[in-house]
PDB file of N, CA and C in Angstrom:
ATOM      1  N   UNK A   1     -95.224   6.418 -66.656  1.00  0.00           N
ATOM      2  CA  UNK A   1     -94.711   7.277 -67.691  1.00  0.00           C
ATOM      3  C   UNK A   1     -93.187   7.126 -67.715  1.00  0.00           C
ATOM      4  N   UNK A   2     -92.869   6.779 -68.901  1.00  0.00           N
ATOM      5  CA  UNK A   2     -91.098   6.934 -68.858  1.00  0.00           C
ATOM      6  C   UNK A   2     -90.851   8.057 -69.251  1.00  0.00           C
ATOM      7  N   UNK A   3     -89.578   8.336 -68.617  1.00  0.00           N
ATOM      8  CA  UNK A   3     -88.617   9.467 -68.711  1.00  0.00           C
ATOM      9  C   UNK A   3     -86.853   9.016 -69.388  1.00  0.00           C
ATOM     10  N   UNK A   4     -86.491   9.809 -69.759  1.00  0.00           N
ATOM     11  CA  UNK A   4     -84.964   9.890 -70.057  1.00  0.00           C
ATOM     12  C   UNK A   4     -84.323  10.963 -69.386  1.00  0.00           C
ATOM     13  N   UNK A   5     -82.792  10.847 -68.931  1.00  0.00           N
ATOM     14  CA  UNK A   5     -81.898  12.169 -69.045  1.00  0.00           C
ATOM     15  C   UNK A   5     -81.439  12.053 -69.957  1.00  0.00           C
ATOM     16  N   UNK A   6     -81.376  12.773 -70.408  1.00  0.00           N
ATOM     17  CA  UNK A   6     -80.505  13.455 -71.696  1.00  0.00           C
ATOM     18  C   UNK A   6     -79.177  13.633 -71.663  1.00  0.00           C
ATOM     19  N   UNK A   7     -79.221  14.703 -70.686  1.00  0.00           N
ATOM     20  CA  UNK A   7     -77.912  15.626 -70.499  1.00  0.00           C
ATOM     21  C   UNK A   7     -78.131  15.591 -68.781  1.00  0.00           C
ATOM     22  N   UNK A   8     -76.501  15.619 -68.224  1.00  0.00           N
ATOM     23  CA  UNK A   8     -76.242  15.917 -67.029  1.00  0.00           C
ATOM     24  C   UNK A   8     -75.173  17.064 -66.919  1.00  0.00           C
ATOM     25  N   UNK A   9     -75.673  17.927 -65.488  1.00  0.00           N
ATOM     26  CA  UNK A   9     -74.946  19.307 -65.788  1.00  0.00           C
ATOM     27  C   UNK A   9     -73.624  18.924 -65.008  1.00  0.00           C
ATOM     28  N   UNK A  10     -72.440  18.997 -65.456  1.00  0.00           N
ATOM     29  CA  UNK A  10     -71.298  18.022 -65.308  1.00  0.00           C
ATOM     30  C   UNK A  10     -70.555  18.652 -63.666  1.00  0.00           C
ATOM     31  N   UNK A  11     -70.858  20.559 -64.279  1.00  0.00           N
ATOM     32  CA  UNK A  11     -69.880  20.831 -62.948  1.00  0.00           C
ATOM     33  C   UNK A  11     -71.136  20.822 -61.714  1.00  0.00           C
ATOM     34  N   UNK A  12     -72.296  21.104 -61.914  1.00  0.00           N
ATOM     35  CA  UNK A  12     -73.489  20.558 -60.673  1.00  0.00           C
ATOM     36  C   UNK A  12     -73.262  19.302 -59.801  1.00  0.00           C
ATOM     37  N   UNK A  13     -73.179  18.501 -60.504  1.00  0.00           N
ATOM     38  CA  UNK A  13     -73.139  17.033 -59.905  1.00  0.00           C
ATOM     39  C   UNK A  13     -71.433  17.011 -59.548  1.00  0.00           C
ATOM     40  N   UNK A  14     -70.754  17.370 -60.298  1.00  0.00           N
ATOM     41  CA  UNK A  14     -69.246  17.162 -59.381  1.00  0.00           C
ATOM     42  C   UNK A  14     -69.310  17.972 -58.043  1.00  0.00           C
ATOM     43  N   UNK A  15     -69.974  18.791 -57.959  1.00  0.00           N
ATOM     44  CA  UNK A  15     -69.807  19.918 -56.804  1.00  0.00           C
ATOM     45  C   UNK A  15     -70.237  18.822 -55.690  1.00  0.00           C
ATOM     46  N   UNK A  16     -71.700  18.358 -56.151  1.00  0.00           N
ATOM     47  CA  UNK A  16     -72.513  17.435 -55.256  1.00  0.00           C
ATOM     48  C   UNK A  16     -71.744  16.355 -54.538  1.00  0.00           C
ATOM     49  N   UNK A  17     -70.966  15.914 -55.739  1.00  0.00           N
ATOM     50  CA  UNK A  17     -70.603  14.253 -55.368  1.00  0.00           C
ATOM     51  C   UNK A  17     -68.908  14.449 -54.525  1.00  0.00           C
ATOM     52  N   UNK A  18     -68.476  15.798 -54.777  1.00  0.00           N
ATOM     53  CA  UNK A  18     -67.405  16.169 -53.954  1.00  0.00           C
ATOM     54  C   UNK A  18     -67.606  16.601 -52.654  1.00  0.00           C
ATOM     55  N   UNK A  19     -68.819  17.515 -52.307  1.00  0.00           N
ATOM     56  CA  UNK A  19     -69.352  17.664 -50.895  1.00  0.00           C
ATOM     57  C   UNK A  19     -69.366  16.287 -50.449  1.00  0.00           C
ATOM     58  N   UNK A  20     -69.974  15.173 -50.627  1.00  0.00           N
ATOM     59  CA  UNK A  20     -70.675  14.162 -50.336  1.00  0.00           C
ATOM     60  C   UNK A  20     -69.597  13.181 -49.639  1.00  0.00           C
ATOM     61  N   UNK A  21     -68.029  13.245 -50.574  1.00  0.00           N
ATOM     62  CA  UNK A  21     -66.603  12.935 -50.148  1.00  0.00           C
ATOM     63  C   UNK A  21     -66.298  13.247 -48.818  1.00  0.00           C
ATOM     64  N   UNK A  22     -66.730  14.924 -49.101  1.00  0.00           N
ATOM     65  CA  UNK A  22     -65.656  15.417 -47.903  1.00  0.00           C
ATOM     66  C   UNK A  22     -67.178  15.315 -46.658  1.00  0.00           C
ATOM     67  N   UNK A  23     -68.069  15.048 -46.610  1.00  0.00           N
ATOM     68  CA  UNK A  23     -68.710  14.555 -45.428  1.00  0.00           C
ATOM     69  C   UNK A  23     -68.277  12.870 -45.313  1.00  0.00           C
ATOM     70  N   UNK A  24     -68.172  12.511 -46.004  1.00  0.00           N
ATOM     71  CA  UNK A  24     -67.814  11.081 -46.271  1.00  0.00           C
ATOM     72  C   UNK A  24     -66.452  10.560 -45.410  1.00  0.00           C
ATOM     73  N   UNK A  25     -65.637  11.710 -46.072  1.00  0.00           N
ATOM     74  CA  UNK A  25     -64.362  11.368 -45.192  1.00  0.00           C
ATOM     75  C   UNK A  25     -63.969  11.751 -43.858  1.00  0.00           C
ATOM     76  N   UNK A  26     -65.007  12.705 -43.103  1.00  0.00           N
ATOM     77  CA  UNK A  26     -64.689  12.837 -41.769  1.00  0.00           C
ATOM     78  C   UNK A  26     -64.731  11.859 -40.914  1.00  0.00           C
ATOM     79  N   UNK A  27     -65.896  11.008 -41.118  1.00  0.00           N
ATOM     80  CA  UNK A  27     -64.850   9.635 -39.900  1.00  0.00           C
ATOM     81  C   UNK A  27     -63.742   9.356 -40.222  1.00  0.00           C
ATOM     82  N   UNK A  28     -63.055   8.905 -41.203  1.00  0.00           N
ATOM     83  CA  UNK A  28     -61.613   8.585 -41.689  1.00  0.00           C
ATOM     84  C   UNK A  28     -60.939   9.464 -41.033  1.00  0.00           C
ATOM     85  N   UNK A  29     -61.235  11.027 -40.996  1.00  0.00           N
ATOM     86  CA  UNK A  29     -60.429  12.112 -40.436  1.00  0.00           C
ATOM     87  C   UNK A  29     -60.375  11.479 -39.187  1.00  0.00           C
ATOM     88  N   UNK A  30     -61.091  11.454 -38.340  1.00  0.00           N
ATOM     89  CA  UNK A  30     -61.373  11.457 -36.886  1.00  0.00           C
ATOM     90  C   UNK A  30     -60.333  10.017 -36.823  1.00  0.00           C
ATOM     91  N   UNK A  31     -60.709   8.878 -37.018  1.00  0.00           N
ATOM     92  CA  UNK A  31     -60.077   7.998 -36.944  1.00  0.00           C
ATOM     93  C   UNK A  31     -58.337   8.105 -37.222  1.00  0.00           C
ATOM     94  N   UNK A  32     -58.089   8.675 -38.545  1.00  0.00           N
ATOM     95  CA  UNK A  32     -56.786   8.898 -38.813  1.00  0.00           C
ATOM     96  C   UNK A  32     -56.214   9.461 -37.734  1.00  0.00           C
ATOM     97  N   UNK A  33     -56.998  10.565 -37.150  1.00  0.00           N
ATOM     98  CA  UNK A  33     -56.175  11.374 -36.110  1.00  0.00           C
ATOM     99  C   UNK A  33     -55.888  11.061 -34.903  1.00  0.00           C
ATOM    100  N   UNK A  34     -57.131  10.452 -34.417  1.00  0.00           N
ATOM    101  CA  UNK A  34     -56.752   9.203 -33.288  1.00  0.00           C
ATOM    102  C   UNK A  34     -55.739   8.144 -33.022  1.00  0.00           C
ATOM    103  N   UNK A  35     -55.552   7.645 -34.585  1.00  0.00           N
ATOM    104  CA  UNK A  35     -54.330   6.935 -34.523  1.00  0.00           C
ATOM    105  C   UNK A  35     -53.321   7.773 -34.149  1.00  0.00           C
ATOM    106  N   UNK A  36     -53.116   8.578 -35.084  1.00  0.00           N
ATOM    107  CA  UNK A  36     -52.287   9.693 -34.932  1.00  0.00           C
ATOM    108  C   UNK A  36     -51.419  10.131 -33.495  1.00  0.00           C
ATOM    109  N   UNK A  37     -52.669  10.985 -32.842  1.00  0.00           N
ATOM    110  CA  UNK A  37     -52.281  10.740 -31.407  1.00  0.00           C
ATOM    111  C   UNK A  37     -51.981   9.623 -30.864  1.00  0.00           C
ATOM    112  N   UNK A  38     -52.583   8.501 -30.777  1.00  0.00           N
ATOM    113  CA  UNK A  38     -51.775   7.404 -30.050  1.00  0.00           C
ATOM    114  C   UNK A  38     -50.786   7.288 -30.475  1.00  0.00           C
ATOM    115  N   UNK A  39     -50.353   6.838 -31.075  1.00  0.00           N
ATOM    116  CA  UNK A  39     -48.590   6.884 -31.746  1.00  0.00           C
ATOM    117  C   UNK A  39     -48.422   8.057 -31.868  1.00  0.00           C
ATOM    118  N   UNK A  40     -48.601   8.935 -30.877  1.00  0.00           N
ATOM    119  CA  UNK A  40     -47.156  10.014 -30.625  1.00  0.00           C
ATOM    120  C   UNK A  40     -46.795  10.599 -32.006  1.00  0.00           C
ATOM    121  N   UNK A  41     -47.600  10.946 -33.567  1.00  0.00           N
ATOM    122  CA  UNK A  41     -47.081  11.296 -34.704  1.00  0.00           C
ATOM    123  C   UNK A  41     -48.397  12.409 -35.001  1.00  0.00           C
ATOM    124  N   UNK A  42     -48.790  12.901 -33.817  1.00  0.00           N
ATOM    125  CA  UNK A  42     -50.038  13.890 -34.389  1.00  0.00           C
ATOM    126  C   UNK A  42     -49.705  14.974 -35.861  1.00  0.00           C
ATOM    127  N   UNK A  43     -48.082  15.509 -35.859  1.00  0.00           N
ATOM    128  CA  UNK A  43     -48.121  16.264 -36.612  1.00  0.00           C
ATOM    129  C   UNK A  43     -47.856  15.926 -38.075  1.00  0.00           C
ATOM    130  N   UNK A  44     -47.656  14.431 -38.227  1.00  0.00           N
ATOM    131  CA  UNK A  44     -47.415  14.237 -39.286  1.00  0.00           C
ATOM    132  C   UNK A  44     -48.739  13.331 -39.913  1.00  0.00           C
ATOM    133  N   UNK A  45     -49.263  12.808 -38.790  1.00  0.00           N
ATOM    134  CA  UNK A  45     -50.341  12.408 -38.698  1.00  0.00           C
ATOM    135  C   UNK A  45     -51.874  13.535 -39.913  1.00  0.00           C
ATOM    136  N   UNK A  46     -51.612  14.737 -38.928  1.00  0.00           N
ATOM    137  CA  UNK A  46     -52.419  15.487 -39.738  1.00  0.00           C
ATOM    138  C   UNK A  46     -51.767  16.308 -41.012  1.00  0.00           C
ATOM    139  N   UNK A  47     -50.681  16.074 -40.904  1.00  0.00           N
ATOM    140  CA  UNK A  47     -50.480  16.655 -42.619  1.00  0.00           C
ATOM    141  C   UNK A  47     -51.156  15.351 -44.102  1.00  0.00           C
ATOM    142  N   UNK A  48     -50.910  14.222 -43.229  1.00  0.00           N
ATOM    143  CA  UNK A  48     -51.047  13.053 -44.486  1.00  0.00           C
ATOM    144  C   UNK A  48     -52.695  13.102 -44.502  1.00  0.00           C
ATOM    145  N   UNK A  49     -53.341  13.276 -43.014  1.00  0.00           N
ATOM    146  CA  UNK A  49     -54.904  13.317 -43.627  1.00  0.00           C
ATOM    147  C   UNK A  49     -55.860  14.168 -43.953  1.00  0.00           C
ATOM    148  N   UNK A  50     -54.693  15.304 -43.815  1.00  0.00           N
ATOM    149  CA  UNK A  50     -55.334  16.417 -44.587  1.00  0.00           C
ATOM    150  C   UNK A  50     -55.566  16.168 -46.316  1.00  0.00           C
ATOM    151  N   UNK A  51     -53.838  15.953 -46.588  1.00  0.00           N
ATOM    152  CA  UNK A  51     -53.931  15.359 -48.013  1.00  0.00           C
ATOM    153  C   UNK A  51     -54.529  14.512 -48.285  1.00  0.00           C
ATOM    154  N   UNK A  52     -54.894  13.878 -47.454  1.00  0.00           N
ATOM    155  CA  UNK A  52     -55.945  12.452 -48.199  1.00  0.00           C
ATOM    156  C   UNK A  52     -57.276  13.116 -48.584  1.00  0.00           C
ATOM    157  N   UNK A  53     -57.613  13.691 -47.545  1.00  0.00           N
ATOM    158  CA  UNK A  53     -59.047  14.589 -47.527  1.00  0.00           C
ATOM    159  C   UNK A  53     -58.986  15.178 -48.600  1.00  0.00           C
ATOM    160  N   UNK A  54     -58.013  15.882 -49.287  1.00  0.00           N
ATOM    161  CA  UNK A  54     -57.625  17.315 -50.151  1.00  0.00           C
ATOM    162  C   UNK A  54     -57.985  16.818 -51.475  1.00  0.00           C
ATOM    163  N   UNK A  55     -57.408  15.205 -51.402  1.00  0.00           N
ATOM    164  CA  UNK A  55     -57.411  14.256 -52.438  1.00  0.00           C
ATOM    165  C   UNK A  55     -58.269  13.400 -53.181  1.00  0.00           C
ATOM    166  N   UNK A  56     -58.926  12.858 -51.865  1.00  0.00           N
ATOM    167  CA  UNK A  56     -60.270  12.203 -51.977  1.00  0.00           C
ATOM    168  C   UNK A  56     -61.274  13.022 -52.667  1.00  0.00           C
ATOM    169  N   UNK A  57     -61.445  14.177 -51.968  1.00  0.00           N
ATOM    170  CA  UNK A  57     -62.593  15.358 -52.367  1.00  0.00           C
ATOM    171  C   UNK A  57     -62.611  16.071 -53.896  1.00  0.00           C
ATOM    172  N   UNK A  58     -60.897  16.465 -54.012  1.00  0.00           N
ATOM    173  CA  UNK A  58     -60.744  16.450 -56.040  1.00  0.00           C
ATOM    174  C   UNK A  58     -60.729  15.475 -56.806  1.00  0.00           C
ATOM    175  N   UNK A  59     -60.679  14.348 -56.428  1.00  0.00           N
ATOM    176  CA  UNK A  59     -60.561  13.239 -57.194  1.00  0.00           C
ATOM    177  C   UNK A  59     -62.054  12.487 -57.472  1.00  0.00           C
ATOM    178  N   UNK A  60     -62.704  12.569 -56.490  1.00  0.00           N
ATOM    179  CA  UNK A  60     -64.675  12.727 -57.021  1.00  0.00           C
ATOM    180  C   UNK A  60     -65.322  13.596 -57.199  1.00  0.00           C
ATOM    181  N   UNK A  61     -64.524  14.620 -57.382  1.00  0.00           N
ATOM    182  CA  UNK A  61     -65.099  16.069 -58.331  1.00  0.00           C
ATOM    183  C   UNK A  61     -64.270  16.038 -59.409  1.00  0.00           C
ATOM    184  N   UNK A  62     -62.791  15.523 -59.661  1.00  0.00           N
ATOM    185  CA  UNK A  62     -63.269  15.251 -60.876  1.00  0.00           C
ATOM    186  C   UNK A  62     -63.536  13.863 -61.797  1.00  0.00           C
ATOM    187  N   UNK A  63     -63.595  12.976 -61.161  1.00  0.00           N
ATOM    188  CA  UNK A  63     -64.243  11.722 -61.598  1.00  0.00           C
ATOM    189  C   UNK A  63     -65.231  11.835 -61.903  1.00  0.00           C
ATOM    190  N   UNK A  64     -66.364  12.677 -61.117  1.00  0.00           N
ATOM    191  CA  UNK A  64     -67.913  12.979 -61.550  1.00  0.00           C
ATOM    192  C   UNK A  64     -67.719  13.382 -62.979  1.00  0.00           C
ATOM    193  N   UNK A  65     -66.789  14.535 -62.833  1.00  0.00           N
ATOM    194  CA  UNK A  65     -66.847  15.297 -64.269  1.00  0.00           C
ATOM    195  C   UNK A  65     -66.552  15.034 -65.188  1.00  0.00           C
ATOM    196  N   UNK A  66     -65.556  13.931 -65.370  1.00  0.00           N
ATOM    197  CA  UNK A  66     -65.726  13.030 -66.406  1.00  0.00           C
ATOM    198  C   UNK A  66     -66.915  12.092 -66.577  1.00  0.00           C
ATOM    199  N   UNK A  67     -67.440  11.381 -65.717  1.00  0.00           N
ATOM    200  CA  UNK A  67     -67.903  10.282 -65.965  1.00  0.00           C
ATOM    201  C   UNK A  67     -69.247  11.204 -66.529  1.00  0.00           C
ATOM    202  N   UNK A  68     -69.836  12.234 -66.535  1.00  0.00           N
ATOM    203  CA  UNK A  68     -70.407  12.934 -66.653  1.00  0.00           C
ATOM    204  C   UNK A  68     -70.652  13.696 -68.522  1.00  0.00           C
ATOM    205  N   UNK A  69     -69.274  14.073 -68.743  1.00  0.00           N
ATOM    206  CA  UNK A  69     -69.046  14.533 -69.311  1.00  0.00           C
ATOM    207  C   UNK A  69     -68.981  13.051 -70.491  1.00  0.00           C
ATOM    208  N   UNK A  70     -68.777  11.873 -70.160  1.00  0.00           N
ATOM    209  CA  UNK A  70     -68.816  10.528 -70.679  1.00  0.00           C
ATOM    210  C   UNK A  70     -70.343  10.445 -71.023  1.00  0.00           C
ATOM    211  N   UNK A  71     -70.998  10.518 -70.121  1.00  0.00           N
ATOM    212  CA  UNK A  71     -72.082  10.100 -69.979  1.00  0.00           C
ATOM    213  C   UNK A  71     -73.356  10.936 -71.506  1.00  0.00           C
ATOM    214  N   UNK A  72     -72.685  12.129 -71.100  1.00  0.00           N
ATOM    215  CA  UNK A  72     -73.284  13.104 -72.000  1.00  0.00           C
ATOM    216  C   UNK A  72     -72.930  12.774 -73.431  1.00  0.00           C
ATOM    217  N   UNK A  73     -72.340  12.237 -73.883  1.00  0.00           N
ATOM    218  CA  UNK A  73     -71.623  12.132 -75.216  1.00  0.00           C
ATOM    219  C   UNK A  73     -72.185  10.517 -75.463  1.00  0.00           C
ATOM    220  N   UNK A  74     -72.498   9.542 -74.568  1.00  0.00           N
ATOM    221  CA  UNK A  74     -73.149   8.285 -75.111  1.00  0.00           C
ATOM    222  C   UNK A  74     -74.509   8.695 -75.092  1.00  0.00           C
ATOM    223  N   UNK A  75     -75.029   9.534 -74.430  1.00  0.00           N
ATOM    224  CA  UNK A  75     -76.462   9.815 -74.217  1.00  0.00           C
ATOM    225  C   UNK A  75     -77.054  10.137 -75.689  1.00  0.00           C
ATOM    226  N   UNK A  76     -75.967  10.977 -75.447  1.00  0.00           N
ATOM    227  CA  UNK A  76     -76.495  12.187 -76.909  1.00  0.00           C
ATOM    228  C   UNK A  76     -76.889  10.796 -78.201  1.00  0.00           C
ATOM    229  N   UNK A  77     -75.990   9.858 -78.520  1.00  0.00           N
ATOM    230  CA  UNK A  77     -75.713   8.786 -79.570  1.00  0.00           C
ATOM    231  C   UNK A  77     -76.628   7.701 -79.150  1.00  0.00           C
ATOM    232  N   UNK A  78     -77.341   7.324 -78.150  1.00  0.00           N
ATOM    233  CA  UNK A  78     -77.933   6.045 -77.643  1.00  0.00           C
ATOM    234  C   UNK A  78     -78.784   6.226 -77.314  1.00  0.00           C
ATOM    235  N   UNK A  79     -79.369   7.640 -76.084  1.00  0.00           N
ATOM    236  CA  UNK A  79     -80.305   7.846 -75.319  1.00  0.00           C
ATOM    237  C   UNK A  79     -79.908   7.193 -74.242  1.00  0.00           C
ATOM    238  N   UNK A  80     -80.268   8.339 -73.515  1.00  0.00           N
ATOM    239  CA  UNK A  80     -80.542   8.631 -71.665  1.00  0.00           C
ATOM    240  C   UNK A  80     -80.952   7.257 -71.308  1.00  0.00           C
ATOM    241  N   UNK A  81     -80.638   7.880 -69.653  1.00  0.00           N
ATOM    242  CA  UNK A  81     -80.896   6.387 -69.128  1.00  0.00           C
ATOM    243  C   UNK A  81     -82.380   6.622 -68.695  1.00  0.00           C
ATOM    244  N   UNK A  82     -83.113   5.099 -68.871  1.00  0.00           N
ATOM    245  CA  UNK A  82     -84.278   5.659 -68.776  1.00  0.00           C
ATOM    246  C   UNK A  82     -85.011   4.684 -67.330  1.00  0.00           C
ATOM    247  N   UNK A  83     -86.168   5.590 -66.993  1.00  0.00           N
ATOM    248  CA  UNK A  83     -86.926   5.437 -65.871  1.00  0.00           C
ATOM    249  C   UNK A  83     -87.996   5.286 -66.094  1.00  0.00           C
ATOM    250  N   UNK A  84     -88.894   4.497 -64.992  1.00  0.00           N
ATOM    251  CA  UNK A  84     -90.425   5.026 -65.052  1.00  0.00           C
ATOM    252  C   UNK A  84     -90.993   5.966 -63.909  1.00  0.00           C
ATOM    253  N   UNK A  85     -91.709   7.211 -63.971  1.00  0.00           N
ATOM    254  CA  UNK A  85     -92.086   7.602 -62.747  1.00  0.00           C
ATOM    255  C   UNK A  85     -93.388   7.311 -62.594  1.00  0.00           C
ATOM    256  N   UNK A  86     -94.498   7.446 -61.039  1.00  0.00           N
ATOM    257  CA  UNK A  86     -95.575   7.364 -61.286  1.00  0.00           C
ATOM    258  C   UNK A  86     -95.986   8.591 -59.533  1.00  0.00           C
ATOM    259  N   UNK A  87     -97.003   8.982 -59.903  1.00  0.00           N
ATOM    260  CA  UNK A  87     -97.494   9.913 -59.111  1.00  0.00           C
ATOM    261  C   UNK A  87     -97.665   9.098 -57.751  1.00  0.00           C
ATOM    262  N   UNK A  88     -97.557  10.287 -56.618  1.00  0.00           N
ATOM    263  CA  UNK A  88     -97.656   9.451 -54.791  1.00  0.00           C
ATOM    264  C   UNK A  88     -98.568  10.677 -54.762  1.00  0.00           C
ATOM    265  N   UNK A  89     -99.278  10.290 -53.870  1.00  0.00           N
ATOM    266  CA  UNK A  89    -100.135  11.373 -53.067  1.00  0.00           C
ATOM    267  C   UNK A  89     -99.653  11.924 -52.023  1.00  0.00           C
ATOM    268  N   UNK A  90    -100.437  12.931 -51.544  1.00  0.00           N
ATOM    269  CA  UNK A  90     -99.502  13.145 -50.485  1.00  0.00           C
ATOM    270  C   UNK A  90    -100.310  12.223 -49.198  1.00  0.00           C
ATOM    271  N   UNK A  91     -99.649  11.772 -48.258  1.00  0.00           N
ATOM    272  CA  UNK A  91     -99.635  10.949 -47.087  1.00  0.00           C
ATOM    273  C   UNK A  91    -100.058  11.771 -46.167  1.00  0.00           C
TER     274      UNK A  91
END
């Protein structure tokens, strides 16, 4: 059976794809900070990867929300992207 989306709920999926960042970027954290400490620059160390974190995490919440908000406006004119699903049993 095929399916379409239609519409995507823009601030849902940014929320999603911004959590997903900021789990994303904790090794980077860990790593950044490690460097950090070894070179003797812990405190400046964690101001820059805080901001990266701060950065990374709004910047794919709102990239989602555009691309989203993109997405919705070719959909509407072209149609959704489309799939096929088919039933699993349960195992």
């Amino acid at each position: 059976m095929k399916k379409q989306i239609k519409c995507v709920s823009l601030v849902q999926n940014a929320k999603v794809v911004a959590a997903l960042y900021l789990v994303l970027s904790l090794p980077m954290l860990l790593i950044m900070l490690a460097i950090g400490g070894v070179t003797n620059q812990a405190g400046l160390s964690l101001a820059i990867v805080l901001t990266f974190v701060v950065t990374y995490v709004a910047g794919g919440f709102l990239m989602t929300l555009f691309a989203g908000w993109i997405y919705n406006l070719v959909a509407a004119r072209v149609g959704g992207l489309e799939f096929t699903t088919s039933e699993v049993g349960a195992g």
